[in-house]
Each structure stands twice: as C-alpha cells, then as structure tokens.
PDB file of N, CA and C in Angstrom:
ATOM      1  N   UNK A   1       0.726   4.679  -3.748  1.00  0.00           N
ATOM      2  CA  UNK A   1       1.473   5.333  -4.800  1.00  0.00           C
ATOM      3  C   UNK A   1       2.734   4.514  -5.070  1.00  0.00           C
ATOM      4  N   UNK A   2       2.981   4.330  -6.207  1.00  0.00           N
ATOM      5  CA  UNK A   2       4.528   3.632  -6.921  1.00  0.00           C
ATOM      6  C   UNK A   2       5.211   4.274  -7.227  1.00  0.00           C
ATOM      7  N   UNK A   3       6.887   4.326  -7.287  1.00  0.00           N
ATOM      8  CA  UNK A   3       7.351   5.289  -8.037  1.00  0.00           C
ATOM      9  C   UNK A   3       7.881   4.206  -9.453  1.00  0.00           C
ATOM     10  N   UNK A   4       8.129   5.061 -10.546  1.00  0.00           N
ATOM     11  CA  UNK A   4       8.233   4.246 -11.754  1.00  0.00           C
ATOM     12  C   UNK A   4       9.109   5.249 -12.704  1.00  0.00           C
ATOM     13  N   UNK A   5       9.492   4.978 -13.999  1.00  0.00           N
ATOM     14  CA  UNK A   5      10.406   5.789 -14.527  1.00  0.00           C
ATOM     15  C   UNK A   5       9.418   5.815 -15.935  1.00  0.00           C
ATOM     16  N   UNK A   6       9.616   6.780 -16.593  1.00  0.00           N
ATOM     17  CA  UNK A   6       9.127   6.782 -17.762  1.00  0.00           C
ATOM     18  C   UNK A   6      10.163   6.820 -19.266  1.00  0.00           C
ATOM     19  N   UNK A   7      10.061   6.197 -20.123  1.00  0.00           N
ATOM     20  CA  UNK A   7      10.872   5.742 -20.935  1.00  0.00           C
ATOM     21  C   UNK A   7      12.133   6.943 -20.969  1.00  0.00           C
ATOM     22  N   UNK A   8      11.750   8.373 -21.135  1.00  0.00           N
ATOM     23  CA  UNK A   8      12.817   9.111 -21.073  1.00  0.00           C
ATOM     24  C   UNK A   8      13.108   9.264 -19.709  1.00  0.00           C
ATOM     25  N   UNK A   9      13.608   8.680 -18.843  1.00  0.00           N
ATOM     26  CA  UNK A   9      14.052   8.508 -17.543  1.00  0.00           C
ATOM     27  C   UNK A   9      13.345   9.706 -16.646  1.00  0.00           C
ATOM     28  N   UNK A  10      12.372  10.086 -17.145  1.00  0.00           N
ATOM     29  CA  UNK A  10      11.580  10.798 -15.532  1.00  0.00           C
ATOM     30  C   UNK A  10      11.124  10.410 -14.849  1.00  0.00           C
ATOM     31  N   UNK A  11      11.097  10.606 -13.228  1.00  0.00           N
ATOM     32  CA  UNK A  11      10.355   9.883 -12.590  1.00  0.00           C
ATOM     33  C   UNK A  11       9.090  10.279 -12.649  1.00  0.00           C
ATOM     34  N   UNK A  12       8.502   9.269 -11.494  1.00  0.00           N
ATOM     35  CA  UNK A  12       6.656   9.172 -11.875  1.00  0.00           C
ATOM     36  C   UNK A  12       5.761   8.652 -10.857  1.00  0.00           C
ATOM     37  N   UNK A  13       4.820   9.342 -10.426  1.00  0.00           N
ATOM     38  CA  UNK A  13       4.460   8.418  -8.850  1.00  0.00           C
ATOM     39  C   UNK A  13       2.972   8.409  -9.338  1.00  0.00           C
ATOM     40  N   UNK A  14       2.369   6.926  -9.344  1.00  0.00           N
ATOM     41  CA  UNK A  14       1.061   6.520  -9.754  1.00  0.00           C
ATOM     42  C   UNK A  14       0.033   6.267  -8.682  1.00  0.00           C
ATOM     43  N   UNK A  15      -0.937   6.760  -8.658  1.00  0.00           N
ATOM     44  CA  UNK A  15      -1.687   5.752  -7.613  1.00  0.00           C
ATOM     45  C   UNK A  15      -2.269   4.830  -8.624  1.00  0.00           C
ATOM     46  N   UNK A  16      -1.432   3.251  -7.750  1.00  0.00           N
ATOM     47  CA  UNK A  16      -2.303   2.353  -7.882  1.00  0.00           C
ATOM     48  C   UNK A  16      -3.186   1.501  -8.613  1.00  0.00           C
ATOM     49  N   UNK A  17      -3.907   2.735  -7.427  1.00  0.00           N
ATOM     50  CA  UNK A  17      -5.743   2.079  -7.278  1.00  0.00           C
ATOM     51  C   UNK A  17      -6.302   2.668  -8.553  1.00  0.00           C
ATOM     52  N   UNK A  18      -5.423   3.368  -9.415  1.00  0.00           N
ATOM     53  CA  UNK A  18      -6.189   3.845 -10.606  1.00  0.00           C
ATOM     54  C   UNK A  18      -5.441   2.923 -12.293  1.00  0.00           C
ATOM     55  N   UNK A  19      -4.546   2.480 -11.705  1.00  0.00           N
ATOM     56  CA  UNK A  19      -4.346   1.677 -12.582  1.00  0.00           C
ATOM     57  C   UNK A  19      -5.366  -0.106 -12.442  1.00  0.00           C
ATOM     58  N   UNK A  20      -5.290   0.231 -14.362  1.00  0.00           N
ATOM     59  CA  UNK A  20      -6.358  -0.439 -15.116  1.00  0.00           C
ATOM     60  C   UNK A  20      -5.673  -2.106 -15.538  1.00  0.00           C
ATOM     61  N   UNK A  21      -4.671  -1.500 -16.283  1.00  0.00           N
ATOM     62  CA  UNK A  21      -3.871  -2.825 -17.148  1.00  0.00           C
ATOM     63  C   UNK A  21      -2.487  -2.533 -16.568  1.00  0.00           C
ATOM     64  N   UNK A  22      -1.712  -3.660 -16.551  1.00  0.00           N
ATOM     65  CA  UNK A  22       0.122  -3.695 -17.191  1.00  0.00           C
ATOM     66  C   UNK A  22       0.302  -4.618 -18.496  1.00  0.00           C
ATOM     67  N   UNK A  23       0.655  -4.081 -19.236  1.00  0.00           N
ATOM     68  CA  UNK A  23       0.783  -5.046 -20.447  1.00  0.00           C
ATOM     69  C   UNK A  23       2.593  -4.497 -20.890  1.00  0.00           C
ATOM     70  N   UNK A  24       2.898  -6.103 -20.924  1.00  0.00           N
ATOM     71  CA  UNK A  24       4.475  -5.799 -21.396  1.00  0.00           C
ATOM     72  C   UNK A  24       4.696  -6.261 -22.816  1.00  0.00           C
ATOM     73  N   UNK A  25       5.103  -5.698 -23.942  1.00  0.00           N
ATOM     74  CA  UNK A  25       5.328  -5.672 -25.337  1.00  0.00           C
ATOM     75  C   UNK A  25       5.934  -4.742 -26.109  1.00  0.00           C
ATOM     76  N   UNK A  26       6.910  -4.719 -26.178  1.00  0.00           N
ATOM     77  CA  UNK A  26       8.208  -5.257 -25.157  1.00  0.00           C
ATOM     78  C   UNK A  26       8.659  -4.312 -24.195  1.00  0.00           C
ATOM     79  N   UNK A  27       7.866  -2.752 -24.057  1.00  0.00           N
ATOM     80  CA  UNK A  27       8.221  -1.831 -23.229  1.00  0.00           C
ATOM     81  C   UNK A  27       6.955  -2.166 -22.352  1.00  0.00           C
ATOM     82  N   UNK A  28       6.843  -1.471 -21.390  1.00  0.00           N
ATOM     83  CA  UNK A  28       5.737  -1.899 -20.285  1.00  0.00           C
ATOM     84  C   UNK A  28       4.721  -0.854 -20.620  1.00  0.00           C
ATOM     85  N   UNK A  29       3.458  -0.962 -21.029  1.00  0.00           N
ATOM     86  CA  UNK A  29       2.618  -0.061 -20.824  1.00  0.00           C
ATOM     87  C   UNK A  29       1.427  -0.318 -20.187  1.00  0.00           C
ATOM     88  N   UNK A  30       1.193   1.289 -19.855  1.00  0.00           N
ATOM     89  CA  UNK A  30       0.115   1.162 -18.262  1.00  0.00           C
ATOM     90  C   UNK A  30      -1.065   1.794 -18.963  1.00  0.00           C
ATOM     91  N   UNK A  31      -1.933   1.093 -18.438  1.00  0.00           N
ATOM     92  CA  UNK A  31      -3.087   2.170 -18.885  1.00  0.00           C
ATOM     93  C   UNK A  31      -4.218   2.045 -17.662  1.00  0.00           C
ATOM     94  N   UNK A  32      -4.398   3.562 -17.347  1.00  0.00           N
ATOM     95  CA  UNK A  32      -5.252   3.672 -15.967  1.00  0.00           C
ATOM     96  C   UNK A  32      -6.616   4.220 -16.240  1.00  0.00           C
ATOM     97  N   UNK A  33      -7.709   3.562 -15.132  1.00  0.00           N
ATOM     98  CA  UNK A  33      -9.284   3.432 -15.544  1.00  0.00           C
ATOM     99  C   UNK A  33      -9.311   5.177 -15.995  1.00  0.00           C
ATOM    100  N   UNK A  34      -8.950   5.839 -16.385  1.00  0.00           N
ATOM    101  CA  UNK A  34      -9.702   7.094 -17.215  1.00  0.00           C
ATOM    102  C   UNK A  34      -8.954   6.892 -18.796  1.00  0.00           C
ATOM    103  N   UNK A  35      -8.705   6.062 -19.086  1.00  0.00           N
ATOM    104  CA  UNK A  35      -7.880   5.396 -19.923  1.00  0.00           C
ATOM    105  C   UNK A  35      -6.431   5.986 -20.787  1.00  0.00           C
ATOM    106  N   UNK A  36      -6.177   6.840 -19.679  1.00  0.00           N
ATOM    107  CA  UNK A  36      -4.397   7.319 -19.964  1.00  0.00           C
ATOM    108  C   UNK A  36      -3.561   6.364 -20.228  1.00  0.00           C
ATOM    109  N   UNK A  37      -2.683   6.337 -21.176  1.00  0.00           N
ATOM    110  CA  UNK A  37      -1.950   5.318 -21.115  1.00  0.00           C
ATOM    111  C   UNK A  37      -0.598   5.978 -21.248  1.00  0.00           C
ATOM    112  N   UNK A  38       0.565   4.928 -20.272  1.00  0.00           N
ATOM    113  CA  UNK A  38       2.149   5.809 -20.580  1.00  0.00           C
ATOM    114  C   UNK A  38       2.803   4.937 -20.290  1.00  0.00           C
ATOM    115  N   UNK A  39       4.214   4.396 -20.970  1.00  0.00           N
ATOM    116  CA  UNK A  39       5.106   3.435 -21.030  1.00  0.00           C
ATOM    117  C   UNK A  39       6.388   3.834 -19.674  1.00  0.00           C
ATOM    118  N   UNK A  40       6.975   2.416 -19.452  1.00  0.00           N
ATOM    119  CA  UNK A  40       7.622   3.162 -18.534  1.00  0.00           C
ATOM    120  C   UNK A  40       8.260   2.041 -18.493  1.00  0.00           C
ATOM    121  N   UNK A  41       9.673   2.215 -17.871  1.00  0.00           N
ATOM    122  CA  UNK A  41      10.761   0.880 -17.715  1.00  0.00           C
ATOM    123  C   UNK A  41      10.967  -0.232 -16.976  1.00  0.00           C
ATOM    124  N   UNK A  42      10.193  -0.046 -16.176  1.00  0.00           N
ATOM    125  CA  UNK A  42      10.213  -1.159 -15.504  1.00  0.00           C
ATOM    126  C   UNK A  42       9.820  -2.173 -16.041  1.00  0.00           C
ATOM    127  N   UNK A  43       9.489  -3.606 -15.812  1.00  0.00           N
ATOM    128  CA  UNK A  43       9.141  -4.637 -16.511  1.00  0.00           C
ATOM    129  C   UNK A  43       7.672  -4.516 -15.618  1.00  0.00           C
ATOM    130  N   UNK A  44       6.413  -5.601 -16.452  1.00  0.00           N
ATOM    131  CA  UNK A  44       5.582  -5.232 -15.986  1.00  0.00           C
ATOM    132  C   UNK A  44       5.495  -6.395 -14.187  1.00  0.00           C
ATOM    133  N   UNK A  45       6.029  -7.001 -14.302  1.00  0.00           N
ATOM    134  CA  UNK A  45       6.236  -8.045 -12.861  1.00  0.00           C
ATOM    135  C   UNK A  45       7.204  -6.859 -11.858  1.00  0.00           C
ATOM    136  N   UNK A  46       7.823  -6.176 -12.311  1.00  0.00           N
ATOM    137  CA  UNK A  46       8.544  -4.895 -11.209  1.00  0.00           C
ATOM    138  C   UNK A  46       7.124  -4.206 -11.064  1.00  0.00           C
ATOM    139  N   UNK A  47       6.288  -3.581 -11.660  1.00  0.00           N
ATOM    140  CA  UNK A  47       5.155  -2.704 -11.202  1.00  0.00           C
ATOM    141  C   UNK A  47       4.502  -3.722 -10.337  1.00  0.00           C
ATOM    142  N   UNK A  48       3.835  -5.158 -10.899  1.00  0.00           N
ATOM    143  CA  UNK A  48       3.164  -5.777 -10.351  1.00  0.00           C
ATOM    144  C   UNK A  48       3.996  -6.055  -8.492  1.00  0.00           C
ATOM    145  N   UNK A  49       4.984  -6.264  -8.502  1.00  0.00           N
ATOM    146  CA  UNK A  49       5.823  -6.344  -7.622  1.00  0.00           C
ATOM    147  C   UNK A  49       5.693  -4.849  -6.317  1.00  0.00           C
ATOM    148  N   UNK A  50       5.648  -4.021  -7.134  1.00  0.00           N
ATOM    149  CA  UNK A  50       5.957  -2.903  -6.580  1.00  0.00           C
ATOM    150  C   UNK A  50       4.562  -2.091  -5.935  1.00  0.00           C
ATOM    151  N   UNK A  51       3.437  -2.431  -6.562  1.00  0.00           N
ATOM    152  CA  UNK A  51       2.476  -2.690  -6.119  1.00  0.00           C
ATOM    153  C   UNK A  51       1.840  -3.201  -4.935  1.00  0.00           C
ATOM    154  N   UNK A  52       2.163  -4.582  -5.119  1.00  0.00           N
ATOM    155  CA  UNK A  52       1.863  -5.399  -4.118  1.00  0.00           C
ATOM    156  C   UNK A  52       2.950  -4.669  -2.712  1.00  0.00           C
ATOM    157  N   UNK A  53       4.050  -4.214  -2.557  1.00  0.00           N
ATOM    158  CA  UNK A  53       4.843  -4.042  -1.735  1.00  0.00           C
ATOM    159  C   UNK A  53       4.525  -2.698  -1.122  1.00  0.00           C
ATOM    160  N   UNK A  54       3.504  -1.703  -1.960  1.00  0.00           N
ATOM    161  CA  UNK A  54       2.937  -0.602  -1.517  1.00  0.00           C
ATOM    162  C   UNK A  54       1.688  -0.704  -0.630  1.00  0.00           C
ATOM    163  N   UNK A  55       0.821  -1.642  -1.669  1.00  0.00           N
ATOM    164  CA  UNK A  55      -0.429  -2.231  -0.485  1.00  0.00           C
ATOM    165  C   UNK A  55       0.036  -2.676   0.916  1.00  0.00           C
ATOM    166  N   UNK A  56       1.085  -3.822   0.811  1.00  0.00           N
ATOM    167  CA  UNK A  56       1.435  -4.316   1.807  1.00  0.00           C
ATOM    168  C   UNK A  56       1.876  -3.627   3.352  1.00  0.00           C
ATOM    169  N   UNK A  57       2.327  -2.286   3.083  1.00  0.00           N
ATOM    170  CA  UNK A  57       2.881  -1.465   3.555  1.00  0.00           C
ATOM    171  C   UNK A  57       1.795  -0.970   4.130  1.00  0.00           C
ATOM    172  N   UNK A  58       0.797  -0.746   3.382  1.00  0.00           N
ATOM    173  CA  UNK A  58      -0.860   0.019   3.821  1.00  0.00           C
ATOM    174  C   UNK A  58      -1.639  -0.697   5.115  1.00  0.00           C
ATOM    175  N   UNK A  59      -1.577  -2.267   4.268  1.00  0.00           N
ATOM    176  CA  UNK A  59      -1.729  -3.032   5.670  1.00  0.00           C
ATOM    177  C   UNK A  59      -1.470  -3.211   6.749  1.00  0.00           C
ATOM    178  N   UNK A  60      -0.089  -3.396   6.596  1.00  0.00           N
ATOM    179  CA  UNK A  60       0.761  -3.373   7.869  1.00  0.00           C
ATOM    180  C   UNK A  60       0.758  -2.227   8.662  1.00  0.00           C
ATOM    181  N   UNK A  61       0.083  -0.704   8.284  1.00  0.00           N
ATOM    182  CA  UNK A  61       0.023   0.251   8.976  1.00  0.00           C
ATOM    183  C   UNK A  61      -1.130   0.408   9.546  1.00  0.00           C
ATOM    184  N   UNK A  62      -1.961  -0.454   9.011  1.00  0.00           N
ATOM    185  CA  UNK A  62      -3.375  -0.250   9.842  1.00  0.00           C
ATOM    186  C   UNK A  62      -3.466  -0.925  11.205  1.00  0.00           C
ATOM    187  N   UNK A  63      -2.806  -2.306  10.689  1.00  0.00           N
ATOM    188  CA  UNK A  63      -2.678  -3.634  11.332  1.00  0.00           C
ATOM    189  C   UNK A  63      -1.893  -3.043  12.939  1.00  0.00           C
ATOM    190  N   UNK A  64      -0.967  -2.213  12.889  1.00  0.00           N
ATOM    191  CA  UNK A  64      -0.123  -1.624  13.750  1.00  0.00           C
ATOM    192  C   UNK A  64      -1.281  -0.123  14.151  1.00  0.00           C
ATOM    193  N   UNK A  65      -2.102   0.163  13.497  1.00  0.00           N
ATOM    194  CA  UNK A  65      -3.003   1.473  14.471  1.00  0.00           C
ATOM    195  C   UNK A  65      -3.534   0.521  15.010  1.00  0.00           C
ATOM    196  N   UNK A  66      -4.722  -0.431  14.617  1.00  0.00           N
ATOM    197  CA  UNK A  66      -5.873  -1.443  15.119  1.00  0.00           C
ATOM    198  C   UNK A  66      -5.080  -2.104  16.490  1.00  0.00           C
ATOM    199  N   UNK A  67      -3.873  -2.315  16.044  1.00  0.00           N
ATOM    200  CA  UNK A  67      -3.410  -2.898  17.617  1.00  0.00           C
ATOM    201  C   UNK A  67      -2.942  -2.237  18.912  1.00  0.00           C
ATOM    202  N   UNK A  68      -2.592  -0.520  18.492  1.00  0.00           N
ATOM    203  CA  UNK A  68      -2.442   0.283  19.217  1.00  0.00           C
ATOM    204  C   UNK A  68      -0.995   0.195  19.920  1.00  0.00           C
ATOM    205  N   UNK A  69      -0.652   0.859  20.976  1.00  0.00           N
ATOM    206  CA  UNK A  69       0.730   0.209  21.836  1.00  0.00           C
ATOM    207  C   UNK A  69      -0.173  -0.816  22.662  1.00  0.00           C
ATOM    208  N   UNK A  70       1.133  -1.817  23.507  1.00  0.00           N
ATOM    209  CA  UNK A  70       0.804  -2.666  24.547  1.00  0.00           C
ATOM    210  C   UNK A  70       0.060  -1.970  25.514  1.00  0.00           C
ATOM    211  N   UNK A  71      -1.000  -2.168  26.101  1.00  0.00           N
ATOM    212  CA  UNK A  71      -1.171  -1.617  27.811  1.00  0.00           C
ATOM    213  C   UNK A  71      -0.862  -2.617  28.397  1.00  0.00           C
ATOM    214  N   UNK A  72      -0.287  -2.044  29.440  1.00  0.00           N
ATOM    215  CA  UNK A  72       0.133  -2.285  30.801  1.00  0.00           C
ATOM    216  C   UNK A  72      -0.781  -3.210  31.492  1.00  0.00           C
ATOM    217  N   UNK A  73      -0.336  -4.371  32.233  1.00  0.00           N
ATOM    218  CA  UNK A  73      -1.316  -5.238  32.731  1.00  0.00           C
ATOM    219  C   UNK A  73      -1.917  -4.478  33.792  1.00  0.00           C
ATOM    220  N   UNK A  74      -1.466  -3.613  34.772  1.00  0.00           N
ATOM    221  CA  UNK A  74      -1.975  -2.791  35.805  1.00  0.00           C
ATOM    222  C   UNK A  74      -3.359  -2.186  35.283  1.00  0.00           C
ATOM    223  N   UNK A  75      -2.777  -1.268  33.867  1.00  0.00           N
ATOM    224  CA  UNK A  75      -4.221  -0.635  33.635  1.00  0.00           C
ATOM    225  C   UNK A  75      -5.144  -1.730  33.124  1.00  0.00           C
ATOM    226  N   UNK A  76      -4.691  -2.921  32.103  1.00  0.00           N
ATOM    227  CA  UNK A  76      -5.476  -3.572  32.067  1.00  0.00           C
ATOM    228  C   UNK A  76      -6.655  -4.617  33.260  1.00  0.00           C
ATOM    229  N   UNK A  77      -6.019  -4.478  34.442  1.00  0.00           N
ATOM    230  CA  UNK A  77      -6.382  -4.868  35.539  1.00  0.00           C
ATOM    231  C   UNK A  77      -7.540  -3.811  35.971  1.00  0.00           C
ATOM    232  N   UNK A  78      -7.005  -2.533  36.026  1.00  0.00           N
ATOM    233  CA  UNK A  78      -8.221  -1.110  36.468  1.00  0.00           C
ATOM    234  C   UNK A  78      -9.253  -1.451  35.519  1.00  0.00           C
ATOM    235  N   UNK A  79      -9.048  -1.622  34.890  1.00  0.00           N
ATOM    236  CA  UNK A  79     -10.193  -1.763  33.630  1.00  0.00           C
ATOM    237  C   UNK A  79     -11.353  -2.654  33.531  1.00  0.00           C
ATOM    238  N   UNK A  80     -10.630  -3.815  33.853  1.00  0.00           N
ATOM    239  CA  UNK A  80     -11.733  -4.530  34.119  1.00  0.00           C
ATOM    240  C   UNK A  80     -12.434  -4.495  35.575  1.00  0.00           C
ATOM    241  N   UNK A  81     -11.701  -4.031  36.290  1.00  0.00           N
ATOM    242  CA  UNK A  81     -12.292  -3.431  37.486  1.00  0.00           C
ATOM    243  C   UNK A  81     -13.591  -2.940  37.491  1.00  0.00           C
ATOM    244  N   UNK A  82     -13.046  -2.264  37.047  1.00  0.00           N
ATOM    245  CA  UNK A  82     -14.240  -0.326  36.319  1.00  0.00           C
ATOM    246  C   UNK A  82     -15.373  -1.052  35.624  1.00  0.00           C
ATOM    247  N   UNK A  83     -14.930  -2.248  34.661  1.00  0.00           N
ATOM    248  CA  UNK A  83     -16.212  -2.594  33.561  1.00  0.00           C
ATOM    249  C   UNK A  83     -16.735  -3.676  34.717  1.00  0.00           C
ATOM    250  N   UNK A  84     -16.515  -4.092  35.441  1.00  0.00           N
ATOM    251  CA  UNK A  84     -17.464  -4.863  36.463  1.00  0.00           C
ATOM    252  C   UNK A  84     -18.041  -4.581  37.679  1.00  0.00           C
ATOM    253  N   UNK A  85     -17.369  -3.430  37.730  1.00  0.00           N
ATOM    254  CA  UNK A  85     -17.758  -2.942  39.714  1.00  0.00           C
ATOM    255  C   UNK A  85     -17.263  -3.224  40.402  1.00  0.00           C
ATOM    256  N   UNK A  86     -16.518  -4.300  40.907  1.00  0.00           N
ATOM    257  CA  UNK A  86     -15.549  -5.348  41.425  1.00  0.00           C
ATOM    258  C   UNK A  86     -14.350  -5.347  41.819  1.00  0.00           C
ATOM    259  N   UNK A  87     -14.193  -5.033  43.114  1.00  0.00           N
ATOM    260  CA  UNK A  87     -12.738  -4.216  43.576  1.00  0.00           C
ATOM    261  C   UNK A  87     -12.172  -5.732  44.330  1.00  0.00           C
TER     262      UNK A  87
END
C-alpha cells in the first residue's frame, strides 16, 4: 500500500499491485487494472519511487522471517547430534 494525496489534498492509500499505469501530463494520473482512474500530486517518479520503497520493505520482511533469530551454537550443536545419533 502507498500513501498519496489526491489533487484536493486528501489522503489516499493504494494497493500497488493493482495499479495499471502512472502517466504524468502534467498532473499525475493513475489508472488501476479495473480501470479506475484518479489524479493525484505527487509526480509520477514519487509514486514510482514510493512503490518500489513499499515492495522493498515487503522483502526485507520476509528476508528477516526466512532467517529467523540466530540459534545458539550449543543448540545448534544438539541438533546435529539428534540428526545423526552421534554423541
């Protein structure tokens, strides 16, 4: 989700993944795959920008579950213990 302003200064939170186009001339307009379209102030390189900095954020949160916390070399030691039989 982005947040964005709409020409009369309301705010506005988009997902995304449902936007279609940014086309800037000379106000920025969006138009998303059910083909809504609504102008809004930012320039279209701030959405494109702002975008990318939302995904990025998505990543980096997975990237940080997938790696979990550190374990401990101890348990990592039990562990392989356990997966070999091998005391």
């Amino acid at each position: 989700m982005v947040r964005l302003t709409r020409l009369n200064s309301q705010p506005l939170v988009v997902n995304s993944d449902l936007i279609k186009f940014v086309e800037q001339s000379p106000d920025t307009l969006i138009t998303l795959v059910n083909g809504e379209k609504f102008m809004v102030r930012e320039t279209s390189d701030e959405v494109v920008r702002l975008i990318v900095a939302f995904r990025r954020s998505i990543l980096l949160g997975l990237t940080a579950a997938w790696s979990g916390p550190p374990v401990p070399e101890a348990v990592q030691g039990a562990a392989a213990t356990e997966a070999t039989g091998k005391r």
